[in-house]
PDB file of N, CA and C in Angstrom:
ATOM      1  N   UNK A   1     135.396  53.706 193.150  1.00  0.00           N
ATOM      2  CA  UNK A   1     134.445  52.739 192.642  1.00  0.00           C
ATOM      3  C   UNK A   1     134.244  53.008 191.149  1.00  0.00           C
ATOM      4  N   UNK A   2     133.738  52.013 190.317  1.00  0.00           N
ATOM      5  CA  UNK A   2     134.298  51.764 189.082  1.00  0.00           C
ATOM      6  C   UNK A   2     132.368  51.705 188.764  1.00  0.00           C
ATOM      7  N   UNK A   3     131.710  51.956 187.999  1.00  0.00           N
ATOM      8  CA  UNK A   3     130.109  51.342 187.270  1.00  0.00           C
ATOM      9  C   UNK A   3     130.275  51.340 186.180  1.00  0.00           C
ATOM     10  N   UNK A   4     129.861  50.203 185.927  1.00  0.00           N
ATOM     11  CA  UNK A   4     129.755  49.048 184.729  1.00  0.00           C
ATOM     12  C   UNK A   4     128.213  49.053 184.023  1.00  0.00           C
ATOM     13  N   UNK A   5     128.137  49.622 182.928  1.00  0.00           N
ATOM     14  CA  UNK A   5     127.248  49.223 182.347  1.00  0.00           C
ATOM     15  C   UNK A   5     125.761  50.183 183.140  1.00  0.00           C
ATOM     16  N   UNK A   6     126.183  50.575 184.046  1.00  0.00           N
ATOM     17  CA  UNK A   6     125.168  51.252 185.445  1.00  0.00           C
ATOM     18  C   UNK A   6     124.388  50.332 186.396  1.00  0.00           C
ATOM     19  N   UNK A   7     124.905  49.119 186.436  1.00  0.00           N
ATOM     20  CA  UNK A   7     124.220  48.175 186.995  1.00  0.00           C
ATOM     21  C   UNK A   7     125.641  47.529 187.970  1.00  0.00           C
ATOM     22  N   UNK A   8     127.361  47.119 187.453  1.00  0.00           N
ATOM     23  CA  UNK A   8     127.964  46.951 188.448  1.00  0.00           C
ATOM     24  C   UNK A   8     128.557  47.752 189.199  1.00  0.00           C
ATOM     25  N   UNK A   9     128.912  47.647 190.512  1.00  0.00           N
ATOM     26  CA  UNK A   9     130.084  48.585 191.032  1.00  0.00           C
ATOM     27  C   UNK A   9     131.213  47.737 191.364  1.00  0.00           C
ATOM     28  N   UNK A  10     132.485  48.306 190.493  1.00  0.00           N
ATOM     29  CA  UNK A  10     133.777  47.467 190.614  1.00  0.00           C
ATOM     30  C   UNK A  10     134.757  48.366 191.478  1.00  0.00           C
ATOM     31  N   UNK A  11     135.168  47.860 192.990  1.00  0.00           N
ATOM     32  CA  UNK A  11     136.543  48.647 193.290  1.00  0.00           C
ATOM     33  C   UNK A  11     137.199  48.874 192.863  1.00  0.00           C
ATOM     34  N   UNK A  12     137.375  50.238 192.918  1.00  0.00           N
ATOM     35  CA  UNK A  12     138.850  50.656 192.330  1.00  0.00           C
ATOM     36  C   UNK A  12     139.809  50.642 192.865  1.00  0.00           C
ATOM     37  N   UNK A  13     141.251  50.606 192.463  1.00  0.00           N
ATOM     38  CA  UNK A  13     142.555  50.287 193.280  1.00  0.00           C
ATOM     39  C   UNK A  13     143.466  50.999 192.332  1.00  0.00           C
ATOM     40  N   UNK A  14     144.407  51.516 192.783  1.00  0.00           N
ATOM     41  CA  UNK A  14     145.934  51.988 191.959  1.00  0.00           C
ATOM     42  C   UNK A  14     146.388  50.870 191.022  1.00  0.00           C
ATOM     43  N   UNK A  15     146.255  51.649 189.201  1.00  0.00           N
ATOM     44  CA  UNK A  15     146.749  51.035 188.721  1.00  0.00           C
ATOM     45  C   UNK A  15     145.827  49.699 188.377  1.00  0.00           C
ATOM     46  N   UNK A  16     144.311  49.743 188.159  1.00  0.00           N
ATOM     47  CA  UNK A  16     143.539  49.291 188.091  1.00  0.00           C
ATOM     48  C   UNK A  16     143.128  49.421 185.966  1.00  0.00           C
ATOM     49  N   UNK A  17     143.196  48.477 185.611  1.00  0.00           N
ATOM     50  CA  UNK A  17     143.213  48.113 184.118  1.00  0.00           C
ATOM     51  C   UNK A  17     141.705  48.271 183.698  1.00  0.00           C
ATOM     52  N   UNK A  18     141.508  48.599 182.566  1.00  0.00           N
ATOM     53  CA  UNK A  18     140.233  47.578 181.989  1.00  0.00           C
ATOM     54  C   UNK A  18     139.963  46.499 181.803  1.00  0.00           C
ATOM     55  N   UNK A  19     141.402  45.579 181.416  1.00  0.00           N
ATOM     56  CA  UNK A  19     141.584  44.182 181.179  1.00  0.00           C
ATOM     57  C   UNK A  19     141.170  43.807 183.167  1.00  0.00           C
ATOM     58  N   UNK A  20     141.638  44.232 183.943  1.00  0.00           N
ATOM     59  CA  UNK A  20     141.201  43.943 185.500  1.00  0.00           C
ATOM     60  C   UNK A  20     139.750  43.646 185.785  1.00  0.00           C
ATOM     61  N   UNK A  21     138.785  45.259 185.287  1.00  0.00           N
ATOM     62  CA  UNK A  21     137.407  45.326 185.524  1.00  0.00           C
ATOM     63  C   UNK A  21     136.944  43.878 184.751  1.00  0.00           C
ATOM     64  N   UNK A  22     137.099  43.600 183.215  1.00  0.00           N
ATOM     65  CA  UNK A  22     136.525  42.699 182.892  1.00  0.00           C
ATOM     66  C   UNK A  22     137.030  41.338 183.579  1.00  0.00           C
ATOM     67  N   UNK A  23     138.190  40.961 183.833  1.00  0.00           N
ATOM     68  CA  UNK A  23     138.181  40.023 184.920  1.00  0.00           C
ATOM     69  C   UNK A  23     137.491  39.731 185.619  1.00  0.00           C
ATOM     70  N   UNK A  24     137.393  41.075 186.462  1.00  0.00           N
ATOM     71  CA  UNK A  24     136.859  40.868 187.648  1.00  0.00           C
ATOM     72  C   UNK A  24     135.042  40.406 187.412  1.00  0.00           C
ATOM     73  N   UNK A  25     134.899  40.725 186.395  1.00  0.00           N
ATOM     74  CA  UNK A  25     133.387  40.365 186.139  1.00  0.00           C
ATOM     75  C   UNK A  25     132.746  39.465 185.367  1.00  0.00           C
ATOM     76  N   UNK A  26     134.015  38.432 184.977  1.00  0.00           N
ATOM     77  CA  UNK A  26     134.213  37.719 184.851  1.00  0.00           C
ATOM     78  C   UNK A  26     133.818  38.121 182.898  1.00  0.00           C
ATOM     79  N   UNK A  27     134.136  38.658 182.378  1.00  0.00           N
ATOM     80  CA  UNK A  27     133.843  38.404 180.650  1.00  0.00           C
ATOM     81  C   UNK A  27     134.362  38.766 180.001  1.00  0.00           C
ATOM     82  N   UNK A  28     134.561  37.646 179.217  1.00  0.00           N
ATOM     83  CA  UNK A  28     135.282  36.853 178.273  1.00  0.00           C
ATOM     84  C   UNK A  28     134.989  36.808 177.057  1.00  0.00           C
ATOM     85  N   UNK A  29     133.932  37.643 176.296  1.00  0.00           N
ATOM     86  CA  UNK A  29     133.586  37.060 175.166  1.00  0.00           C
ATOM     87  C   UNK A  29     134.815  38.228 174.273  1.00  0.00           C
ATOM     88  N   UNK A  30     134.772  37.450 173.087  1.00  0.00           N
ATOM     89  CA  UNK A  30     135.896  37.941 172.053  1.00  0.00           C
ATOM     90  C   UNK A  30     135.444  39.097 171.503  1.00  0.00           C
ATOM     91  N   UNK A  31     134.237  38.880 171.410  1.00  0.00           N
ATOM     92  CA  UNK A  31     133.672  40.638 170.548  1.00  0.00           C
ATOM     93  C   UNK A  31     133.086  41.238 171.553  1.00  0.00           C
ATOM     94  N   UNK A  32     134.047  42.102 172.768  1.00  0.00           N
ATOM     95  CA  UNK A  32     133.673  43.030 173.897  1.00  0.00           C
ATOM     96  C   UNK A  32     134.013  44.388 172.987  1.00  0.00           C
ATOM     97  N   UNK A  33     133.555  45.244 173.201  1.00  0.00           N
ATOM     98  CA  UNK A  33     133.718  46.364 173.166  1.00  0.00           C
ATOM     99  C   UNK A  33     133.839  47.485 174.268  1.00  0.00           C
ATOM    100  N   UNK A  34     135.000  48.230 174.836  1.00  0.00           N
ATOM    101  CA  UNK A  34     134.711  49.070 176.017  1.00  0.00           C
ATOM    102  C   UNK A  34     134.685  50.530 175.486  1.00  0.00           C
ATOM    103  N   UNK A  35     133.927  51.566 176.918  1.00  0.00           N
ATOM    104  CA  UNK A  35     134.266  52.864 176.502  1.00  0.00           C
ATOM    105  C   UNK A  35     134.102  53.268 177.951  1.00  0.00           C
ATOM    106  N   UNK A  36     135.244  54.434 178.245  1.00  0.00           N
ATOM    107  CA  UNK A  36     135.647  54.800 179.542  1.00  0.00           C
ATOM    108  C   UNK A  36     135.236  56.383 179.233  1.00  0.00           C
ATOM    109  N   UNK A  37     133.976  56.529 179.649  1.00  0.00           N
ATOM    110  CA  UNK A  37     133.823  58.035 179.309  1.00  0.00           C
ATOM    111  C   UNK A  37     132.852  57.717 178.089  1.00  0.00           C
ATOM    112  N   UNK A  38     133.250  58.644 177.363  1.00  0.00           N
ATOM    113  CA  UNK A  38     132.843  58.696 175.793  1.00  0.00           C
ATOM    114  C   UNK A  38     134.078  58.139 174.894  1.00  0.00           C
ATOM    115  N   UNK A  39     135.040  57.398 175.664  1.00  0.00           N
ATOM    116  CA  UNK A  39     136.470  57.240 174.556  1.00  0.00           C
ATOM    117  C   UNK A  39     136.416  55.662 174.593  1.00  0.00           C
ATOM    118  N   UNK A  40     136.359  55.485 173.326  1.00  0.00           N
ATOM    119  CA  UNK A  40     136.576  54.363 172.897  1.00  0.00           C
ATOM    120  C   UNK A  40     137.652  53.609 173.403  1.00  0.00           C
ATOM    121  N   UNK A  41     137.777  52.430 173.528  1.00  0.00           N
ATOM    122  CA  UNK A  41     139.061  51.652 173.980  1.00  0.00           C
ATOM    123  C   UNK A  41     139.355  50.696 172.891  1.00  0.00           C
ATOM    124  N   UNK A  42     140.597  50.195 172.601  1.00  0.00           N
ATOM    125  CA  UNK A  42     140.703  49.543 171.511  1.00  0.00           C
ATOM    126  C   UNK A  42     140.961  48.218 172.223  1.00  0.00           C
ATOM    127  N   UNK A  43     140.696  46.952 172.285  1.00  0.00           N
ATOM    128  CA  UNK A  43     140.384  45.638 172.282  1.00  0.00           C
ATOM    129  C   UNK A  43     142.658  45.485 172.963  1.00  0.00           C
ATOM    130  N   UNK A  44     143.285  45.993 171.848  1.00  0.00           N
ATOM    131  CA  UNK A  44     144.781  45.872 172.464  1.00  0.00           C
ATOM    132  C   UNK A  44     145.279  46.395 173.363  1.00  0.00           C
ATOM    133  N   UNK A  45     144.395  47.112 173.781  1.00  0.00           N
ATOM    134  CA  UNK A  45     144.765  48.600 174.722  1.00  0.00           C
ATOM    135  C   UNK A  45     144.008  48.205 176.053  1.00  0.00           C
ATOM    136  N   UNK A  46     143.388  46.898 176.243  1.00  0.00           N
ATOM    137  CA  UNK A  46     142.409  46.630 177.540  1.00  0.00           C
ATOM    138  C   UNK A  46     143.617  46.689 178.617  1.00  0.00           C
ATOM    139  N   UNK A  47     145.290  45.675 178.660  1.00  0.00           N
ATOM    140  CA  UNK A  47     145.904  45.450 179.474  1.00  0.00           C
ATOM    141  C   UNK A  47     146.348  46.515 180.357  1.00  0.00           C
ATOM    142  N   UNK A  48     146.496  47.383 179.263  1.00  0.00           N
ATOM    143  CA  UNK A  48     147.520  48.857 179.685  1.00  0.00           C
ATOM    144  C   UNK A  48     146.575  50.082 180.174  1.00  0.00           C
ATOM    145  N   UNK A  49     145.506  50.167 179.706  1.00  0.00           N
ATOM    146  CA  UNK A  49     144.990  51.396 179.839  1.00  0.00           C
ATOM    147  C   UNK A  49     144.107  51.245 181.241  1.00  0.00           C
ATOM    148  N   UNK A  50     144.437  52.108 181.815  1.00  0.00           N
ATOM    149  CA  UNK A  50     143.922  52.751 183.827  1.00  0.00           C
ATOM    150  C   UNK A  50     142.818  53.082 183.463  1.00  0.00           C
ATOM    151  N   UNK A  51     142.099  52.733 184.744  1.00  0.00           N
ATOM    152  CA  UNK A  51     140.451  53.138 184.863  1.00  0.00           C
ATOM    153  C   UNK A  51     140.436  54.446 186.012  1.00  0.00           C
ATOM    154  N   UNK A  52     140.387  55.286 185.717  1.00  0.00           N
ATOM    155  CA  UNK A  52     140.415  56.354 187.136  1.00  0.00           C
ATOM    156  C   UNK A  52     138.998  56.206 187.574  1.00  0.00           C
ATOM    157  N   UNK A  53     139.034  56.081 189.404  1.00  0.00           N
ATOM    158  CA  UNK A  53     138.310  56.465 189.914  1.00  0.00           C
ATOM    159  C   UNK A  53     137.045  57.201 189.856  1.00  0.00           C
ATOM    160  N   UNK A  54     136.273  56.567 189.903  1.00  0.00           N
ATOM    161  CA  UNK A  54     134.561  57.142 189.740  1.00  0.00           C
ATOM    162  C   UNK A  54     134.351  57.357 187.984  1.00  0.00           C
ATOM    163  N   UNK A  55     134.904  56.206 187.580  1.00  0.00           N
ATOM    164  CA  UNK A  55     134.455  56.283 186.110  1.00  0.00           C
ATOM    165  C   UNK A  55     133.253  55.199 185.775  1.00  0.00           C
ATOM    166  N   UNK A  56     132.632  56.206 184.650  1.00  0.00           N
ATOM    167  CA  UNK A  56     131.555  55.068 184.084  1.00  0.00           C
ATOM    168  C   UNK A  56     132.128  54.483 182.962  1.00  0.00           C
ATOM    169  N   UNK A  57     131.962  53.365 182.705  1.00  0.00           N
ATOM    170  CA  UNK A  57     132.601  52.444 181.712  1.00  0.00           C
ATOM    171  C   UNK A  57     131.469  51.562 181.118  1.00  0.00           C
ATOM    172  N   UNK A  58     131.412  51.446 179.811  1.00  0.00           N
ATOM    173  CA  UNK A  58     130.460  50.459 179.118  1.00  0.00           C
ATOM    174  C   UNK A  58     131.397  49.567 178.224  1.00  0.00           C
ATOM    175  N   UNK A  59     130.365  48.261 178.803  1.00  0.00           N
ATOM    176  CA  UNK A  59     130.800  46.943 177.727  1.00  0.00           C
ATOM    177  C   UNK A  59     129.726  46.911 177.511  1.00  0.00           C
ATOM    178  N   UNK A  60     130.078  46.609 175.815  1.00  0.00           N
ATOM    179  CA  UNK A  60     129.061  46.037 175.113  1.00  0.00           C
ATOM    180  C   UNK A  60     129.453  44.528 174.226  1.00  0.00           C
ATOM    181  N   UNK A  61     128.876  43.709 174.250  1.00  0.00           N
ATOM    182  CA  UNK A  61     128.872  42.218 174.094  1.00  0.00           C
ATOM    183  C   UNK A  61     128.546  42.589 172.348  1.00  0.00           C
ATOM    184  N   UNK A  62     129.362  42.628 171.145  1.00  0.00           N
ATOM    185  CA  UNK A  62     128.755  42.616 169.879  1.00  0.00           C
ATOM    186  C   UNK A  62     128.268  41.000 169.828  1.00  0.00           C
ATOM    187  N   UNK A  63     126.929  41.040 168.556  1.00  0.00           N
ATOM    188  CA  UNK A  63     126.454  40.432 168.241  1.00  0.00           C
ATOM    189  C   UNK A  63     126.876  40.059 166.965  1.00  0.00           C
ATOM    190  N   UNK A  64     127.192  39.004 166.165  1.00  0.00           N
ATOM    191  CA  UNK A  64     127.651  38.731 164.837  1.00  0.00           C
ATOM    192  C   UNK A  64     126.179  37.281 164.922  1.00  0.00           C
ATOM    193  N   UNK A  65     126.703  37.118 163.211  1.00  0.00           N
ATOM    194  CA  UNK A  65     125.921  35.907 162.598  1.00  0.00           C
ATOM    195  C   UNK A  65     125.119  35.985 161.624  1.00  0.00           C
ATOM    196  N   UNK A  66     124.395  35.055 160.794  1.00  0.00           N
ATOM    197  CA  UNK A  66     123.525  35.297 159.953  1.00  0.00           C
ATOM    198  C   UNK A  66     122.515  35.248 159.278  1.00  0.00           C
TER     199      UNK A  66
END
């Protein structure tokens, strides 16, 4: 199991993406930011990079404008 933010729980499965979790939770916005642990994820790196099992993961939604 995957927690999001500390509020979702996303199944985990073999070979389970970050680009997957946000799927699966449906969001989409362009200025996401993730971090798996304390490690930053880079925005190109969502498709490829594995979520292991019993990880905490934060998205954060940036805010722009003026």
């Amino acid at each position: 199991m995957i927690r999001v933010n500390n509020l979702h729980d996303v199944p985990w499965r073999e070979g389970l993406t970050v680009q997957d979790v946000l799927d699966h939770l449906k969001y989409s916005y362009a200025l996401i930011t993730v971090t798996l642990g304390n490690e930053l994820v880079e925005p190109e790196r969502y498709a490829d990079t594995l979520v292991p099992d019993n990880c905490a993961m934060t998205v954060f939604h940036l805010a722009h404008g003026g």
